[in-house]
N, C-alpha and C. Protein backbone atom coordinates (compact mmCIF):
# COMPACT_ATOMS: atom_id res chain seq x y z
N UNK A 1 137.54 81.19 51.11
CA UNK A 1 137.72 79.98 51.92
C UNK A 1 138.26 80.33 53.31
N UNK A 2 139.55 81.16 53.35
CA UNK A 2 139.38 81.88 54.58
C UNK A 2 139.29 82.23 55.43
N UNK A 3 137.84 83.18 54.75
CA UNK A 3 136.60 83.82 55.93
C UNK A 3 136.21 82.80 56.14
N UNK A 4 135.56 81.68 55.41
CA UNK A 4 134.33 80.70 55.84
C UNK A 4 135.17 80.30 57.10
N UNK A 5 136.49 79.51 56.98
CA UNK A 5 137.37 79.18 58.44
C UNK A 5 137.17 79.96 59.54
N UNK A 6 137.51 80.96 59.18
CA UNK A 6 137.54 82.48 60.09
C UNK A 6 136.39 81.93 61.11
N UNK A 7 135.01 82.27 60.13
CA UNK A 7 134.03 82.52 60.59
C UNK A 7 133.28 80.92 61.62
N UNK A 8 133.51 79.94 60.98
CA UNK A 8 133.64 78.87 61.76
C UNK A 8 133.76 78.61 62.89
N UNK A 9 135.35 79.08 62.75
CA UNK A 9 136.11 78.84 64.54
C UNK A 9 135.84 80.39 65.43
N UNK A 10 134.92 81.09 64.88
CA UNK A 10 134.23 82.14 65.72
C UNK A 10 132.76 81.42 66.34
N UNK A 11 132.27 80.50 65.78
CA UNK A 11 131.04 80.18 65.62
C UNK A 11 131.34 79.17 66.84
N UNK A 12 132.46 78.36 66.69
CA UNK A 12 132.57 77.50 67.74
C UNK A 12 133.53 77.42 69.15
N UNK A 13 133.46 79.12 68.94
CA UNK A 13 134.83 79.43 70.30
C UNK A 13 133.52 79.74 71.42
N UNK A 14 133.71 78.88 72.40
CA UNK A 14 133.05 79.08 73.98
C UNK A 14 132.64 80.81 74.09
N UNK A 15 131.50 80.80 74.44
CA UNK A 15 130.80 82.23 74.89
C UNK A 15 131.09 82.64 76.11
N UNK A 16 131.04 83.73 76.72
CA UNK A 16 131.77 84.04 77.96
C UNK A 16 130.37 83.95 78.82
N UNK A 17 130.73 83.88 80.05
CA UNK A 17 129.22 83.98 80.92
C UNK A 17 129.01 84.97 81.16
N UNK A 18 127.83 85.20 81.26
CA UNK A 18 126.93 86.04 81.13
C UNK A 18 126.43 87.13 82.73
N UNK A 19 126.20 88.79 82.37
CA UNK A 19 125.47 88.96 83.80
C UNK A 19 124.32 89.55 83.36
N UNK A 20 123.04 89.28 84.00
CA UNK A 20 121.97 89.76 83.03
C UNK A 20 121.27 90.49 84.05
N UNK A 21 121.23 91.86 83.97
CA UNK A 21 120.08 92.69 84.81
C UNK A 21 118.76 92.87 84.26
N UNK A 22 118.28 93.18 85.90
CA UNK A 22 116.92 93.15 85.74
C UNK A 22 116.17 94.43 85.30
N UNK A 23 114.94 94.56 85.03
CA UNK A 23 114.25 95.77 84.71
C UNK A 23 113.97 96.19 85.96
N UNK A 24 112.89 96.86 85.86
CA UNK A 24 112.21 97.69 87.17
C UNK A 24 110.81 96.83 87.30
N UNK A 25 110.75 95.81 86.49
CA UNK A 25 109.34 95.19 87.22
C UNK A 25 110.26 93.55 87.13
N UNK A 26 111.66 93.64 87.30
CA UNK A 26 111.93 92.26 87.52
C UNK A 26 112.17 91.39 86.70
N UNK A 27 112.25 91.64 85.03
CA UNK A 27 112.31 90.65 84.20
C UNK A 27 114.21 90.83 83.77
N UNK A 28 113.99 89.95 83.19
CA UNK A 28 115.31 89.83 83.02
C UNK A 28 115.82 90.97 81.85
N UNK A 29 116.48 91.37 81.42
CA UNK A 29 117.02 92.08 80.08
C UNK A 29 118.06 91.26 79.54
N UNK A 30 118.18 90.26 78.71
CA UNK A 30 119.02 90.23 77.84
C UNK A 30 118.88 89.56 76.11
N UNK A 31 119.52 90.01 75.45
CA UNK A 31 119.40 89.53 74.16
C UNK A 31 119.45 88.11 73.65
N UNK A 32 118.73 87.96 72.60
CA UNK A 32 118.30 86.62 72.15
C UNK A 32 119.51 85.85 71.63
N UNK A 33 119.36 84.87 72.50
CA UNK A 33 120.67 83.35 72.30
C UNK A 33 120.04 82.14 72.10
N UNK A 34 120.87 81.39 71.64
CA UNK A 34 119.98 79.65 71.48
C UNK A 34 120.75 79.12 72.76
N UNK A 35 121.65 79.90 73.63
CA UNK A 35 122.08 79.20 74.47
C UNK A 35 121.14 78.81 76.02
N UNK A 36 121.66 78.03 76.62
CA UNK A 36 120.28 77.30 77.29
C UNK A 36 120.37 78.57 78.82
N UNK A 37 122.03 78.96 78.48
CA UNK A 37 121.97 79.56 79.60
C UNK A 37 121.20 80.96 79.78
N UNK A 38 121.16 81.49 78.50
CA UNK A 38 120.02 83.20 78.89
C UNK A 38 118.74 82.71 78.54
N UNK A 39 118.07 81.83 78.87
CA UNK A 39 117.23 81.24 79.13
C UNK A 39 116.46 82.34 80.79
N UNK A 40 115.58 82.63 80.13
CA UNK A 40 114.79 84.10 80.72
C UNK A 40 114.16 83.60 82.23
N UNK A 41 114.32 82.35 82.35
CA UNK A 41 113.61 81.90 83.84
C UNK A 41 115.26 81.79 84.63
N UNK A 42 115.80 81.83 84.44
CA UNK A 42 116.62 82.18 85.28
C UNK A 42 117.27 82.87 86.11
N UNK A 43 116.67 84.26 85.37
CA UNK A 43 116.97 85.35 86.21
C UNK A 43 115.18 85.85 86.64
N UNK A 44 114.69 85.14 86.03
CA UNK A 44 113.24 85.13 86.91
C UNK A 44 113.12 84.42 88.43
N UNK A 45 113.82 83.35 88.44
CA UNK A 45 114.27 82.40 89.68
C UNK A 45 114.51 83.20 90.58
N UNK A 46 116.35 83.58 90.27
CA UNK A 46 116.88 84.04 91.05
C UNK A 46 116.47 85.21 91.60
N UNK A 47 115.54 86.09 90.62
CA UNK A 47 115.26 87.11 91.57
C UNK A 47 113.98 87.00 92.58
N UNK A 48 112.98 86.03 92.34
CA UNK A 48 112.52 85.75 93.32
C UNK A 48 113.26 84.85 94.58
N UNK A 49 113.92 84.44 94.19
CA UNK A 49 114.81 83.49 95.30
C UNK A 49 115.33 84.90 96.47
N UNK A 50 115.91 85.88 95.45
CA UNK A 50 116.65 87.38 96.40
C UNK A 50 115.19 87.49 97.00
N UNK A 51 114.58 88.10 96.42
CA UNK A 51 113.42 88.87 96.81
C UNK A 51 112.67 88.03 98.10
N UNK A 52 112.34 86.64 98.56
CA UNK A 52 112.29 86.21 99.23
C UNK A 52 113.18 86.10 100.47
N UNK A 53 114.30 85.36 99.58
CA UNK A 53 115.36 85.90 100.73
C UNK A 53 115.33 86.74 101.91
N UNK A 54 115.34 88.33 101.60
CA UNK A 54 115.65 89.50 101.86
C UNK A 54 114.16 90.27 102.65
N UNK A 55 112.75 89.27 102.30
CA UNK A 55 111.86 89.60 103.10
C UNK A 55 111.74 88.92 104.14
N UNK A 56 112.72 87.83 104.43
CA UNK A 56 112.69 87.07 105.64
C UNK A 56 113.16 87.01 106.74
N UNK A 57 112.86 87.67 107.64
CA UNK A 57 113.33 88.69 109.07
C UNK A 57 114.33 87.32 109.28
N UNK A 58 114.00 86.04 109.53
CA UNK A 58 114.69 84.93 110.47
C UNK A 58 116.06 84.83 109.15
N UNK A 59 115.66 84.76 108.01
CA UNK A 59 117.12 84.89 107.25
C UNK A 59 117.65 86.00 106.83
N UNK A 60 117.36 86.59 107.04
CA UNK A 60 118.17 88.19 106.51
C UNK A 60 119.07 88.15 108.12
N UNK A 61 118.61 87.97 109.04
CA UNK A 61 119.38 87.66 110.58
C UNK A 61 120.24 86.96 110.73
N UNK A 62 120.11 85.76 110.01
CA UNK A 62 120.82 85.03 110.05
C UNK A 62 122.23 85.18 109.13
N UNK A 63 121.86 85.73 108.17
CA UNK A 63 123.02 86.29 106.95
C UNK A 63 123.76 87.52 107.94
N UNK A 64 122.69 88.41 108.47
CA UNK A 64 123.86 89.48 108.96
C UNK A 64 124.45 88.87 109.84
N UNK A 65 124.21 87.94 111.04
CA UNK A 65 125.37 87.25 111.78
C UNK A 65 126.49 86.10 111.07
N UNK A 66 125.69 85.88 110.26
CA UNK A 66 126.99 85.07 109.71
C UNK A 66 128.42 85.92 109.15
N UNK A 67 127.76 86.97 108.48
CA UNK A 67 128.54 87.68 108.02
C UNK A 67 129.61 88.42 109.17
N UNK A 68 129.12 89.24 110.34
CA UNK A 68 129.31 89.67 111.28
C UNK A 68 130.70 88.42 111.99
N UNK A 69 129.95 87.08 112.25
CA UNK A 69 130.76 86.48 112.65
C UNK A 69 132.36 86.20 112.21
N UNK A 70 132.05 86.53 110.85
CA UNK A 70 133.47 85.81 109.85
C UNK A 70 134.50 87.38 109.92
N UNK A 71 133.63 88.43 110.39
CA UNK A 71 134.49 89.49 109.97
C UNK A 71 135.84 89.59 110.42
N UNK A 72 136.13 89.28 111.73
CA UNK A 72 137.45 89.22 112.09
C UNK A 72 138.40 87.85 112.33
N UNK A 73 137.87 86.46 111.16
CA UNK A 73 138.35 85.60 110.87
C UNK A 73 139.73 85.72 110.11
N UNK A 74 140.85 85.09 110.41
CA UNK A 74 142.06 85.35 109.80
C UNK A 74 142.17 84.04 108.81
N UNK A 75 143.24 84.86 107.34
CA UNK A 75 143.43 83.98 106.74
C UNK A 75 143.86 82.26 106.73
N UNK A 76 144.41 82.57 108.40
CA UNK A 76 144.93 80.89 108.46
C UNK A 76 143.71 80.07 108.65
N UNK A 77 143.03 80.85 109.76
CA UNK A 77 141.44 80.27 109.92
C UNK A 77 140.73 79.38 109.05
N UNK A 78 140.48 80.38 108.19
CA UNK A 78 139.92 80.15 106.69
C UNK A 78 140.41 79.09 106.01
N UNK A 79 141.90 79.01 105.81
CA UNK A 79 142.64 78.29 104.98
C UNK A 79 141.94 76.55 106.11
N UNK A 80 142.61 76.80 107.07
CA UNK A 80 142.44 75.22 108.01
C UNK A 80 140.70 74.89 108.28
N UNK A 81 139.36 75.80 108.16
CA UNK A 81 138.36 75.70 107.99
C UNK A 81 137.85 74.31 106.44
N UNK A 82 138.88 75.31 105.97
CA UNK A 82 138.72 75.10 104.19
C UNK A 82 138.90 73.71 104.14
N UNK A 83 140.33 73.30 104.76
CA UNK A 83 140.64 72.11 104.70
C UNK A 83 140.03 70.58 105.46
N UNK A 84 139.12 71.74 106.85
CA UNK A 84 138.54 70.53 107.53
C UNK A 84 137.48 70.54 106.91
N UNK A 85 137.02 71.34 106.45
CA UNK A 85 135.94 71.01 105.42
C UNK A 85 135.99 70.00 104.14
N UNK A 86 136.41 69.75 103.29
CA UNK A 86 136.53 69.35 102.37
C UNK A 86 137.32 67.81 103.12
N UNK A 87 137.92 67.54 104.29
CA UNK A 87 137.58 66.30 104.83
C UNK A 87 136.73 65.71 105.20
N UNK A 88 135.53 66.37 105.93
CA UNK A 88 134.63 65.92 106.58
C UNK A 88 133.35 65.99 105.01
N UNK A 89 133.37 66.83 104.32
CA UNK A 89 132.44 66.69 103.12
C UNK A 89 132.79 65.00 102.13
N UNK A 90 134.47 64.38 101.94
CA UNK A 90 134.37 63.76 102.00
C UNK A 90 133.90 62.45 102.54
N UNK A 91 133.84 62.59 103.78
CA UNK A 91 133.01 61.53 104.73
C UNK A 91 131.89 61.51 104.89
N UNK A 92 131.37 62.71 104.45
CA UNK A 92 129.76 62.94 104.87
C UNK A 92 129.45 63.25 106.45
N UNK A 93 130.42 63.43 107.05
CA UNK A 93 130.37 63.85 108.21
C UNK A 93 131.30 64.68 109.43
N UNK A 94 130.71 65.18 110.51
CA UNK A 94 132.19 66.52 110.99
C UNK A 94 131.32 67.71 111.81
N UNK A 95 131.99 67.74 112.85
CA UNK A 95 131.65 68.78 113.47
C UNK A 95 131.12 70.42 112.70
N UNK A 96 132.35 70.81 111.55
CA UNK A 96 131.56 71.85 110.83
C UNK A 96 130.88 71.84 109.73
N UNK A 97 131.14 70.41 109.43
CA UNK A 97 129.82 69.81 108.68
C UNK A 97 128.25 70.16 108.89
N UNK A 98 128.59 69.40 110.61
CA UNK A 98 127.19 69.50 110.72
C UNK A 98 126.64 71.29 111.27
N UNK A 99 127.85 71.77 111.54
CA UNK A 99 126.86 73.34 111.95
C UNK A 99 126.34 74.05 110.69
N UNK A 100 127.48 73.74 109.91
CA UNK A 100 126.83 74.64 108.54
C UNK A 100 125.44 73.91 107.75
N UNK A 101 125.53 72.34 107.62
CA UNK A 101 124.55 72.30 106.92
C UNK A 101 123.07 72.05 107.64
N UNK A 102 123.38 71.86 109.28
CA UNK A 102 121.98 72.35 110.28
C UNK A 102 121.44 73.30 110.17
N UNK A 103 121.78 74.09 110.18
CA UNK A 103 122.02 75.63 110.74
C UNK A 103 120.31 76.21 109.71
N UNK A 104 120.21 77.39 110.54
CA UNK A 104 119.06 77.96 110.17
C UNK A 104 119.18 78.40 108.34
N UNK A 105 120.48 79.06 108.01
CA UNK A 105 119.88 79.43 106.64
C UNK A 105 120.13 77.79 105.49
N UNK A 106 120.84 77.24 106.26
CA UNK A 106 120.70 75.72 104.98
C UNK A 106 119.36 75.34 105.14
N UNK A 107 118.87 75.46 106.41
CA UNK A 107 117.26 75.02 106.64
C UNK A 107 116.39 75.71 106.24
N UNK A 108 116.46 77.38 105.52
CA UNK A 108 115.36 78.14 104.64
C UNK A 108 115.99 77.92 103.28
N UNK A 109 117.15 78.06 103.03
CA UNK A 109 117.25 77.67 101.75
C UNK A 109 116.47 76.16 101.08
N UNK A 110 116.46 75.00 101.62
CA UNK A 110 116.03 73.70 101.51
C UNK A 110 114.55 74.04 101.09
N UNK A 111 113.71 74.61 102.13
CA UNK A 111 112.68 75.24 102.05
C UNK A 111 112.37 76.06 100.54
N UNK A 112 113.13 76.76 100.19
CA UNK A 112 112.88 77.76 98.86
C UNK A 112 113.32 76.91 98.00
N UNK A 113 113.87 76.08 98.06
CA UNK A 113 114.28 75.16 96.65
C UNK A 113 113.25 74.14 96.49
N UNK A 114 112.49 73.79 97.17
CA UNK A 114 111.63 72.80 97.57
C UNK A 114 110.43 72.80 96.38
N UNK A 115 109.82 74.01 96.02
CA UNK A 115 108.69 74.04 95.32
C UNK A 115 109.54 74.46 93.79
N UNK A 116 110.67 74.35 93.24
CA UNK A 116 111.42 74.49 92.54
C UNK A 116 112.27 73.63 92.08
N UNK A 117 112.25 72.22 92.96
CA UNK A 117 113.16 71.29 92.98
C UNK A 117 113.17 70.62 91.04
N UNK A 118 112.53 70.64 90.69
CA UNK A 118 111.99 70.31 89.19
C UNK A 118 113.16 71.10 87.76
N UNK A 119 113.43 72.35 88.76
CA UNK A 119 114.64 72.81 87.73
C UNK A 119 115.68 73.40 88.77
N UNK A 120 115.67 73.34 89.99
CA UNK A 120 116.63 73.68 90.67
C UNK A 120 117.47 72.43 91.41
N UNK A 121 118.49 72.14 91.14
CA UNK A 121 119.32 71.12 91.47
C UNK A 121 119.65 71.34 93.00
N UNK A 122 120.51 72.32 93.41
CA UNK A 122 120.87 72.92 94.51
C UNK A 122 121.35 74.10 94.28
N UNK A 123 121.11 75.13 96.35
CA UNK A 123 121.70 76.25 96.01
C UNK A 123 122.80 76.61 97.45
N UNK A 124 123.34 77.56 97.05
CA UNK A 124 124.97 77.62 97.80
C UNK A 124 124.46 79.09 98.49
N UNK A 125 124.70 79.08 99.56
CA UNK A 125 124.75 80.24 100.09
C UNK A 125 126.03 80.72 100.59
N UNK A 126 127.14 82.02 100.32
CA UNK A 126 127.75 82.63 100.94
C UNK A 126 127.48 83.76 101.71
N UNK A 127 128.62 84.29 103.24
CA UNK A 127 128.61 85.68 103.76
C UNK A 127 129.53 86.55 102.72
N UNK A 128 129.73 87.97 103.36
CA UNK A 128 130.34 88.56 102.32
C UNK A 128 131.94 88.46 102.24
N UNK A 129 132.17 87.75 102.45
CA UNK A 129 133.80 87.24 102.50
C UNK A 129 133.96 86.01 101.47
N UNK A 130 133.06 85.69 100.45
CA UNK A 130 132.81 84.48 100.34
C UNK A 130 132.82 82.83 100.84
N UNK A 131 132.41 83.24 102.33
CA UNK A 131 132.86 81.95 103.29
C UNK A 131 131.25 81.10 102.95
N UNK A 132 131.17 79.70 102.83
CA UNK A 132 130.16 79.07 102.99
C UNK A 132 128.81 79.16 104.25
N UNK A 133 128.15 79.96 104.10
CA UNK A 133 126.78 80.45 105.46
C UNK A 133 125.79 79.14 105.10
N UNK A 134 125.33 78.73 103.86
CA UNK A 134 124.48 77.49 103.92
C UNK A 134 124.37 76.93 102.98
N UNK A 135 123.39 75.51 102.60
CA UNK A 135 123.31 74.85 101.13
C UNK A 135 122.32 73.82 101.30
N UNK A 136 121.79 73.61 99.94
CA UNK A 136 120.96 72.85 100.41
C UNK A 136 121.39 71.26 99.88
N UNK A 137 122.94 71.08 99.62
CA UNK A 137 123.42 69.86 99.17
C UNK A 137 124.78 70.11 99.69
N UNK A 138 125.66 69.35 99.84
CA UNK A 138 127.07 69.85 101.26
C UNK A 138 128.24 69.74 99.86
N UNK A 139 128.57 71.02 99.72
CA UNK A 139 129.44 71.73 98.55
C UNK A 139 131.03 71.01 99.11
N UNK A 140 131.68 71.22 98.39
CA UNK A 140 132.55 70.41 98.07
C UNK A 140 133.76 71.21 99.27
N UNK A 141 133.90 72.42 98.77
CA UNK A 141 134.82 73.34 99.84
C UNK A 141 133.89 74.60 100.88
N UNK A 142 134.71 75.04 101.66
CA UNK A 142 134.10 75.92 102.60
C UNK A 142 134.24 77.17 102.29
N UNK A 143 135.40 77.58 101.78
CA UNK A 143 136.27 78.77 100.95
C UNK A 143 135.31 79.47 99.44
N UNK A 144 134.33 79.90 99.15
CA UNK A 144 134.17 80.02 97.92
C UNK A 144 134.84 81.37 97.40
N UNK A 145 135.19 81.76 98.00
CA UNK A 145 135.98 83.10 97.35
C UNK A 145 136.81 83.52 96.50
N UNK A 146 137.71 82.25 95.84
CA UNK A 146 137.96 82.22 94.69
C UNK A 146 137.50 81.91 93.09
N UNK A 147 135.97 81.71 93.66
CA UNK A 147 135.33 80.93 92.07
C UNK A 147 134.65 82.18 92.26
N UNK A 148 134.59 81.99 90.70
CA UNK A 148 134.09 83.57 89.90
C UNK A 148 132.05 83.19 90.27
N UNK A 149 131.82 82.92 90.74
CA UNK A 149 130.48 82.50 90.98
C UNK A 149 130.86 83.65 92.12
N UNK A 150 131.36 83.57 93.07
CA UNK A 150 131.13 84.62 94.21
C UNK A 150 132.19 85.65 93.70
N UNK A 151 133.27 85.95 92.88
CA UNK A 151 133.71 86.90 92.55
C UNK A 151 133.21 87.99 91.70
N UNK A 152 132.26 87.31 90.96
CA UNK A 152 131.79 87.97 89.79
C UNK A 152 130.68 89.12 90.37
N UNK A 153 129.79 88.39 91.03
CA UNK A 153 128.53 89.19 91.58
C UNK A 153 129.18 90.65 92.59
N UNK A 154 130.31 89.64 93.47
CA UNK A 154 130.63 90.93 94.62
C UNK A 154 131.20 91.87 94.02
N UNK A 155 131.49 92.07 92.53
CA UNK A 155 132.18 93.15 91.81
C UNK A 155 131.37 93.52 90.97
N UNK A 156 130.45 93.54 91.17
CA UNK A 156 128.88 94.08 90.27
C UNK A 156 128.00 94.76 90.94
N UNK A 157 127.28 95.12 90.07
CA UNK A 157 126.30 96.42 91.15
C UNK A 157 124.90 95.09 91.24
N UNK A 158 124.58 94.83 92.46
CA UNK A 158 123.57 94.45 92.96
C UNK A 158 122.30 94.13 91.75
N UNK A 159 121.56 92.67 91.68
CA UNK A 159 120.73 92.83 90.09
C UNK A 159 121.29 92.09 89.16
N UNK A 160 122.59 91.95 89.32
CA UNK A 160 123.52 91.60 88.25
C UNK A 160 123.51 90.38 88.37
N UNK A 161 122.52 89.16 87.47
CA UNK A 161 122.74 88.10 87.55
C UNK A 161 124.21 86.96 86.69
N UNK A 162 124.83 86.68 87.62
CA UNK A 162 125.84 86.46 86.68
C UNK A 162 125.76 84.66 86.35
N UNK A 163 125.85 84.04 85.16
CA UNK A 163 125.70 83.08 84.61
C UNK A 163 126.77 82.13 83.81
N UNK A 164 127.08 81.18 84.17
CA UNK A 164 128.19 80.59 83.67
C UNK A 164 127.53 79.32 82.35
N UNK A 165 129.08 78.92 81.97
CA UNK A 165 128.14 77.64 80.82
C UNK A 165 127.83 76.60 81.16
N UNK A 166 126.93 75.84 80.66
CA UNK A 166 126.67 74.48 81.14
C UNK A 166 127.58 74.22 81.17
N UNK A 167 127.69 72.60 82.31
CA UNK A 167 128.81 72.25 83.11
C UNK A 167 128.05 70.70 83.53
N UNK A 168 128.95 69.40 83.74
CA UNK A 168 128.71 68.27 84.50
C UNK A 168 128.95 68.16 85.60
N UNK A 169 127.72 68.30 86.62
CA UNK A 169 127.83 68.06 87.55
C UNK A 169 128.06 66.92 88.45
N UNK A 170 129.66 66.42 88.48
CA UNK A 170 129.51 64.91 88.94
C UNK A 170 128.68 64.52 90.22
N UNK A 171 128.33 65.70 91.11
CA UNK A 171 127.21 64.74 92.61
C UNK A 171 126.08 64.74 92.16
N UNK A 172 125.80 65.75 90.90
CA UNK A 172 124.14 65.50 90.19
C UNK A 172 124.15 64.49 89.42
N UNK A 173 125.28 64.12 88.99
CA UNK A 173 124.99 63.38 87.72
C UNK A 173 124.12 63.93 86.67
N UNK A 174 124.27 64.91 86.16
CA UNK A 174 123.61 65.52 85.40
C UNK A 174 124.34 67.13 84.89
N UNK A 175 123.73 67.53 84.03
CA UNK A 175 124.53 68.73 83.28
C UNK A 175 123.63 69.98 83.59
N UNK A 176 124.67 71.30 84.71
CA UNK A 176 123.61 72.31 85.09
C UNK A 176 124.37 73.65 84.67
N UNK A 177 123.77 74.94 84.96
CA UNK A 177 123.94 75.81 84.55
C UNK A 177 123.94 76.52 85.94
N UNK A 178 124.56 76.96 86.26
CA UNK A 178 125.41 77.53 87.40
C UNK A 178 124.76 79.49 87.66
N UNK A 179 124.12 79.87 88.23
CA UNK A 179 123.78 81.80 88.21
C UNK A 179 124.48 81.79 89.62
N UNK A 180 123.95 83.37 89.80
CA UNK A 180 124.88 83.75 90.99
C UNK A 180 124.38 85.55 90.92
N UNK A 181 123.91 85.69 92.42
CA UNK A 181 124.35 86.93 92.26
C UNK A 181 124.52 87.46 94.01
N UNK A 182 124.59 88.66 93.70
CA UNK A 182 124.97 89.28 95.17
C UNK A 182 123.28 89.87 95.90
N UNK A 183 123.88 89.53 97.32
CA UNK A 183 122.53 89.65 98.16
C UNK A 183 123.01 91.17 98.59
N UNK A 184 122.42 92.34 99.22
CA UNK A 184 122.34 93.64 99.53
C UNK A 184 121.75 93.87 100.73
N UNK A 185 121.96 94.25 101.75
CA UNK A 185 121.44 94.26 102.99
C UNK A 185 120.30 94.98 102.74
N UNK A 186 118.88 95.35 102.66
CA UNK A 186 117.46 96.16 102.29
C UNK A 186 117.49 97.56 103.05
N UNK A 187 118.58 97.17 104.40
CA UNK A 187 118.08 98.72 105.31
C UNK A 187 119.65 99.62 105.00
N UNK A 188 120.56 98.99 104.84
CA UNK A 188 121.78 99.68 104.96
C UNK A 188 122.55 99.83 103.82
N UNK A 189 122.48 98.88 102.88
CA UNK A 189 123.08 98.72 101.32
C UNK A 189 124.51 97.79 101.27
N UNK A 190 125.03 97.31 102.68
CA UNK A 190 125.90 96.58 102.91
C UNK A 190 125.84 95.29 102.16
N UNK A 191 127.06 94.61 101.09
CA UNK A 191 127.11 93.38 101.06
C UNK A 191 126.81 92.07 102.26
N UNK A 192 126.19 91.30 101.63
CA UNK A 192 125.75 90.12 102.66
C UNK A 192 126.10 88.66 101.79
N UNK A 193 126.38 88.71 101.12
CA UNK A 193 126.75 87.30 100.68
C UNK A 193 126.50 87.39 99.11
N UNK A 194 126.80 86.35 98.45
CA UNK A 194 126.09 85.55 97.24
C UNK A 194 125.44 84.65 97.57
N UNK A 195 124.29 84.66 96.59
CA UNK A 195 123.22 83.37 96.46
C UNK A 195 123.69 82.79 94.97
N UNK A 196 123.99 81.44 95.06
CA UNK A 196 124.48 80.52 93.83
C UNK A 196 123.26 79.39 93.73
N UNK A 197 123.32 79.09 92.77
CA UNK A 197 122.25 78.17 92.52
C UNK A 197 122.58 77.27 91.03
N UNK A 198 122.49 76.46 90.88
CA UNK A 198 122.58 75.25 90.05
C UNK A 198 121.40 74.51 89.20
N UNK A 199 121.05 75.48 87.91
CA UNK A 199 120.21 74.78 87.21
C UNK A 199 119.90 73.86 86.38
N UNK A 200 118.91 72.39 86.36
CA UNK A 200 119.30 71.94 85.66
C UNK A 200 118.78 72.07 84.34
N UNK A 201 120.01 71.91 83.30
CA UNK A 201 120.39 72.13 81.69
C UNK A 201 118.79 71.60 81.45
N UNK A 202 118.40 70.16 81.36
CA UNK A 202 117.66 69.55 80.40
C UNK A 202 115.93 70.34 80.84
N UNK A 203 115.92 70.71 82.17
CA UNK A 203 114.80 71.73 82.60
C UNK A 203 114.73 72.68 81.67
N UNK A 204 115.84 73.56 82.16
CA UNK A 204 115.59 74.85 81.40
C UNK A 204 115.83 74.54 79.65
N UNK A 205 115.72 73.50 79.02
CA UNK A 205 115.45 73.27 77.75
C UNK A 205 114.50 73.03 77.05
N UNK A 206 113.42 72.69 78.50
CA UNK A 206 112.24 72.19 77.70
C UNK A 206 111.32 73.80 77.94
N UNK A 207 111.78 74.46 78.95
CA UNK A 207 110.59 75.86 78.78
C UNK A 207 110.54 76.35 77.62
């Protein structure tokens, strides 16, 4: 009687998220789950999402200046960025509102989510500091550098798709599954950001 307990409250303790690398022709590698999240198009997504990314002279430019720009940003910066952010996201409106979500890479990201919109909710772009570079829906803070979505990847070797559990998304209204991984500069090997992205649950249930 027990074990059967034992084995129970093993059965129903939360799974940790997941990082799932790729092969050498791009598929995903990981072992068979009923969970919605290693769900094999996901790291099929995301790596075409990189792979696009990273062939795109006007955004790969745009990532190295963003990145470039933030480099000698100081913590107070950041901190009072953070905060005018998450005012003006409340209002729907704001001077760095509007540069970040104008701006050239929120405007290719929009673009790549576009023919994907069907299981892709929205996606988050960071530089390598985890500062907000673009999105294609206006994220809640400016700061992502403390959520394991941009921590996880920048402490992984490049490939490493990292995957969290389904989750309610209160601006979707709907329940998504959260990946993430780190972008790699193609000519130099330099970090350039995370690409985050937000899938939705009831999509990736029916593949």
């Amino acid at each position: 009687m027990r074990l059967a307990l034992i084995w129970l409250l093993l059965l129903a303790a939360p799974l940790p998220a997941l990082a799932l690398p790729w092969d050498e022709d791009g598929a995903v590698i990981s072992a068979t789950s009923r969970r919605a999240e290693d769900n094999p198009r996901i790291g099929t997504v995301m790596h075409d999402l990189t792979t696009e990314m990273l062939a795109d002279p006007v955004m790969l430019a745009a990532l190295r200046q963003a990145s470039r720009d933030n480099d000698t940003v100081s913590i107070d910066t950041i901190i009072q960025r953070d905060i005018a952010w998450r005012l003006q996201a409340k209002r729907g409106r704001g001077t760095l509102l509007d540069v970040g979500m104008g701006g050239t890479l929120s405007q290719r990201l929009a673009l790549m989510r576009f023919p994907r919109q069907a299981v892709l909710t929205d996606l988050i772009l960071t530089d390598d500091r985890g500062l907000l570079a673009g999105a294609t829906r206006i994220p809640s803070d400016y700061d992502q550098s403390d959520e394991a979505k941009y921590m996880i990847p920048a402490t992984t070797a490049p490939g490493m798709v990292h995957v969290e559990n389904a989750a309610y998304d209160e601006s979707a209204d709907d329940y998504v599954v959260l990946a993430s991984v780190l972008l790699v500069d193609p000519v130099d090997g330099k970090q350039l950001g995370v690409l985050c992205a937000n899938f939705n649950l009831a999509a990736l249930q029916r593949d």
